[in-house]
C-alpha atoms as a PDB file:
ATOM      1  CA  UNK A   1      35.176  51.102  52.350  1.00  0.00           C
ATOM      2  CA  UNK A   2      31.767  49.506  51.657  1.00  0.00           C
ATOM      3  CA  UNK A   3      29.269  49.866  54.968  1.00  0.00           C
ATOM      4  CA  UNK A   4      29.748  46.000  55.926  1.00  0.00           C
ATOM      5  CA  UNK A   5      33.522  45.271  55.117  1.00  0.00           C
ATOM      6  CA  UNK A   6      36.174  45.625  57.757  1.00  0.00           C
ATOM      7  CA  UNK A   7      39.610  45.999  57.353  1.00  0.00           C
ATOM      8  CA  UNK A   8      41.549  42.764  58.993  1.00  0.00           C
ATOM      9  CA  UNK A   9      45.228  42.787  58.503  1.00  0.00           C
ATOM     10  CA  UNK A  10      45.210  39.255  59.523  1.00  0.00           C
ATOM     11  CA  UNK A  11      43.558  38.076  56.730  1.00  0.00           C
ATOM     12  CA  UNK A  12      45.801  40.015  54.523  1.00  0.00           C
ATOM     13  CA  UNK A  13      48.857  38.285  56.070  1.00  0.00           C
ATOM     14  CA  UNK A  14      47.017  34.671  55.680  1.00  0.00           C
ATOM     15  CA  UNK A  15      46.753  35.065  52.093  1.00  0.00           C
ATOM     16  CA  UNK A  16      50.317  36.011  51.763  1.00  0.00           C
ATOM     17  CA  UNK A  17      51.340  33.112  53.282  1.00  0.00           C
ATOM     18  CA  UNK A  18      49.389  31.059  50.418  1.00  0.00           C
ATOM     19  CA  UNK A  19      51.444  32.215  47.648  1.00  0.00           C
ATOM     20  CA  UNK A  20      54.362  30.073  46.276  1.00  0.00           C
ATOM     21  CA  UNK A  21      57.917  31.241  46.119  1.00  0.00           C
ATOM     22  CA  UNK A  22      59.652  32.928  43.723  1.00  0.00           C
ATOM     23  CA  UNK A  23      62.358  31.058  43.934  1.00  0.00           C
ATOM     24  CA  UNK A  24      60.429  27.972  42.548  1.00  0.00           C
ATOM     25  CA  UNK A  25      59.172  29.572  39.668  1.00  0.00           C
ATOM     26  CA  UNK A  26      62.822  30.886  38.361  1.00  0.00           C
ATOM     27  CA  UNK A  27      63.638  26.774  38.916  1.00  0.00           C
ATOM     28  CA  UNK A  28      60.818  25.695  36.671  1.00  0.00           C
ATOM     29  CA  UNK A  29      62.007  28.260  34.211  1.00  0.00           C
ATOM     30  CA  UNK A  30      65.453  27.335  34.469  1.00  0.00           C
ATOM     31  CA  UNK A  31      64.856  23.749  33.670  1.00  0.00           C
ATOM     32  CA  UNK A  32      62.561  24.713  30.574  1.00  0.00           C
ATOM     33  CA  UNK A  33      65.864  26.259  29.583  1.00  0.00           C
ATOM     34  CA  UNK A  34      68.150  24.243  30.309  1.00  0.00           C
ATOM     35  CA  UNK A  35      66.624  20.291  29.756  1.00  0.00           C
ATOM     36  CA  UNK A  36      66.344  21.152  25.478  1.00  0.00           C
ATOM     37  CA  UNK A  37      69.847  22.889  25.690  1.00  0.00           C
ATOM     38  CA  UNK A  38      71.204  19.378  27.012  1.00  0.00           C
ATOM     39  CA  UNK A  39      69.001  17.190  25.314  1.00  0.00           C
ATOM     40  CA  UNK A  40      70.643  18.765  22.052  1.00  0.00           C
ATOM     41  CA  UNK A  41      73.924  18.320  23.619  1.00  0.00           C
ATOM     42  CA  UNK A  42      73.492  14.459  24.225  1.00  0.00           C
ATOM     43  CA  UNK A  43      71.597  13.999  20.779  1.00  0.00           C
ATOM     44  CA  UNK A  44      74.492  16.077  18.902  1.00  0.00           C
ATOM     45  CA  UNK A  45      77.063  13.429  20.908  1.00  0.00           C
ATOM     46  CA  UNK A  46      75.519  10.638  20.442  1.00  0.00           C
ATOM     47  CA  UNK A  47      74.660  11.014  16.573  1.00  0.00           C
ATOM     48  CA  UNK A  48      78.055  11.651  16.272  1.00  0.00           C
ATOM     49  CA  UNK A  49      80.277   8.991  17.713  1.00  0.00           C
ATOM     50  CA  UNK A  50      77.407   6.283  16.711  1.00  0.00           C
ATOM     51  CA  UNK A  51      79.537   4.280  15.780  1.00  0.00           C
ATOM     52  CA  UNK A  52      80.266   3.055  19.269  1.00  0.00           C
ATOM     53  CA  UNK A  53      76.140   2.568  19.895  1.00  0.00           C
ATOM     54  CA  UNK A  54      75.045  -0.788  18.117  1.00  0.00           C
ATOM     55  CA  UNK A  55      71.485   0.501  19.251  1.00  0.00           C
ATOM     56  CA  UNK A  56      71.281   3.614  17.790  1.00  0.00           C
ATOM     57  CA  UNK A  57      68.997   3.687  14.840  1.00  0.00           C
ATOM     58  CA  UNK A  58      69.558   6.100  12.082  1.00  0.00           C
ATOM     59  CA  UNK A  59      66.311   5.525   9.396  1.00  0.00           C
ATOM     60  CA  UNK A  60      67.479   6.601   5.640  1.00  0.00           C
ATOM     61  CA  UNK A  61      64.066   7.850   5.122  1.00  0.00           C
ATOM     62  CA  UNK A  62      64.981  11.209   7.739  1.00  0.00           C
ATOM     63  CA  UNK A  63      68.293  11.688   6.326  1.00  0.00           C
ATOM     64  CA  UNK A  64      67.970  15.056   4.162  1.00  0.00           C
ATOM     65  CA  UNK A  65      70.839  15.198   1.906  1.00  0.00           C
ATOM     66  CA  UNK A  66      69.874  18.283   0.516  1.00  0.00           C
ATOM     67  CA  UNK A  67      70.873  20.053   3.842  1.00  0.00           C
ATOM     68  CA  UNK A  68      74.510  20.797   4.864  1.00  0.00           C
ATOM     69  CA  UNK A  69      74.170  18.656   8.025  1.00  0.00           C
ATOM     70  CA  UNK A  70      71.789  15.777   6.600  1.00  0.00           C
ATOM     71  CA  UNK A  71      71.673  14.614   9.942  1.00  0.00           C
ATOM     72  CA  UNK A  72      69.553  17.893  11.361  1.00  0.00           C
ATOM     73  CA  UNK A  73      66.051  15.791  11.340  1.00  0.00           C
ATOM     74  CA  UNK A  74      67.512  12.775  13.168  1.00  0.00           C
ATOM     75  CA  UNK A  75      69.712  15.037  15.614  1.00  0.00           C
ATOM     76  CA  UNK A  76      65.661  17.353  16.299  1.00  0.00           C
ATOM     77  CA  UNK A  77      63.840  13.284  16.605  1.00  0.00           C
ATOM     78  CA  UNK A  78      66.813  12.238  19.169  1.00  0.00           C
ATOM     79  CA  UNK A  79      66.549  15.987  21.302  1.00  0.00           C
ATOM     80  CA  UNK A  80      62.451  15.367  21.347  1.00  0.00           C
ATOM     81  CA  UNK A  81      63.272  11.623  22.867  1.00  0.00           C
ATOM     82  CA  UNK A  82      66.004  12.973  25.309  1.00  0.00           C
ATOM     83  CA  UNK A  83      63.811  15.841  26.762  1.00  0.00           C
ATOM     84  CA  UNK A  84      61.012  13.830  27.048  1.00  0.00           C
ATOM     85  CA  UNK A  85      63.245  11.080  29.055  1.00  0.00           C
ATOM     86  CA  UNK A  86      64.660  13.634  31.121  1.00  0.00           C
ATOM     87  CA  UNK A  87      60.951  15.925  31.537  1.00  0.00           C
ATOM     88  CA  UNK A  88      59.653  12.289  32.791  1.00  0.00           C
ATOM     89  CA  UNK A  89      62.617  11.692  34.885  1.00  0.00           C
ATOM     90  CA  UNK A  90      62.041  14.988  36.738  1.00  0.00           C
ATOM     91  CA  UNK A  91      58.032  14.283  37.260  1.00  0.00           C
ATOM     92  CA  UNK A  92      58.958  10.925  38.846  1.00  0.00           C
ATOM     93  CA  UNK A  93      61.395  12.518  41.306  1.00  0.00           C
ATOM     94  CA  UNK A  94      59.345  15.392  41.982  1.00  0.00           C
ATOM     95  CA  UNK A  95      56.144  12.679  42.773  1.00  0.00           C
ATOM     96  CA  UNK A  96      58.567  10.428  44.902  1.00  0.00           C
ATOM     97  CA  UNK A  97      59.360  13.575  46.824  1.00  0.00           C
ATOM     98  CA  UNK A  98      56.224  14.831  47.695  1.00  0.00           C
ATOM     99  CA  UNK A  99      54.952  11.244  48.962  1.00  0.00           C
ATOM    100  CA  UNK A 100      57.447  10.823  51.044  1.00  0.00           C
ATOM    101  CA  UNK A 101      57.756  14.383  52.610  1.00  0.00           C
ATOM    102  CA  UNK A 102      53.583  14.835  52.227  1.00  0.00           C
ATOM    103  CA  UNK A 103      53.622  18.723  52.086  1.00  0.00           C
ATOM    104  CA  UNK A 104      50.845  20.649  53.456  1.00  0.00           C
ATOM    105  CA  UNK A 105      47.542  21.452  51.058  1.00  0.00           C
ATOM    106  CA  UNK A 106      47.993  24.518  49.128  1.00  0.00           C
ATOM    107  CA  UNK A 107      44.866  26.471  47.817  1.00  0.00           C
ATOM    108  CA  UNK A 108      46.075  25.217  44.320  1.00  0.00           C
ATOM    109  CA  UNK A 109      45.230  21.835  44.944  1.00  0.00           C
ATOM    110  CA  UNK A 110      42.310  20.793  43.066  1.00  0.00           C
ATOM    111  CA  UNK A 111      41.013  18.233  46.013  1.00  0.00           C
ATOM    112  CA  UNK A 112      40.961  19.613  49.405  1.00  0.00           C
END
């Protein structure tokens, strides 16, 4: 140990304290998972049975005949949208949250 440092456990344990879970990393990473998987789901249901949506707009120009599901660009444009939607969706709760339950300052806020 250098000639002026100390050891204090109890700064040790204050730092611990500072870290954030586990728990709400492995959520984060969950929903980076699992918002495309049903974004896909809801764009692969809703380009097929569009017959019942009057709004749903199919351009001719991103219909690729060539393919063996011409539909693959429009189906990829519609996921984008949907994740998007649902990544905004998430933010908003997530802000309404934290105003109304006003956590505690972490270390990783930029303004203290």
């Amino acid at each position: 140990m250098p000639k002026y440092d100390r050891y204090h456990p109890e700064a040790e344990k204050k730092k611990e304290k500072n870290h954030i879970h586990p728990v709400w990393r492995g959520i984060g990473c969950v929903l980076i998972v699992i918002i495309p998987i049903l974004s896909g789901i809801a764009a692969n249901i809703l380009i097929n049975s569009r017959t019942q949506f009057a709004w749903l707009i199919i351009p001719e120009e991103i219909v690729l005949k060539q393919f063996k599901d011409p539909l693959i660009l429009v189906k990829g444009v519609y996921l984008i949208i949907i994740a998007l939607i649902l990544y905004f969706i998430i933010g908003l709760i997530t802000f309404v949250l934290n105003r109304i339950f006003k956590p505690s300052r972490s270390p990783y806020d930029l303004n203290h």
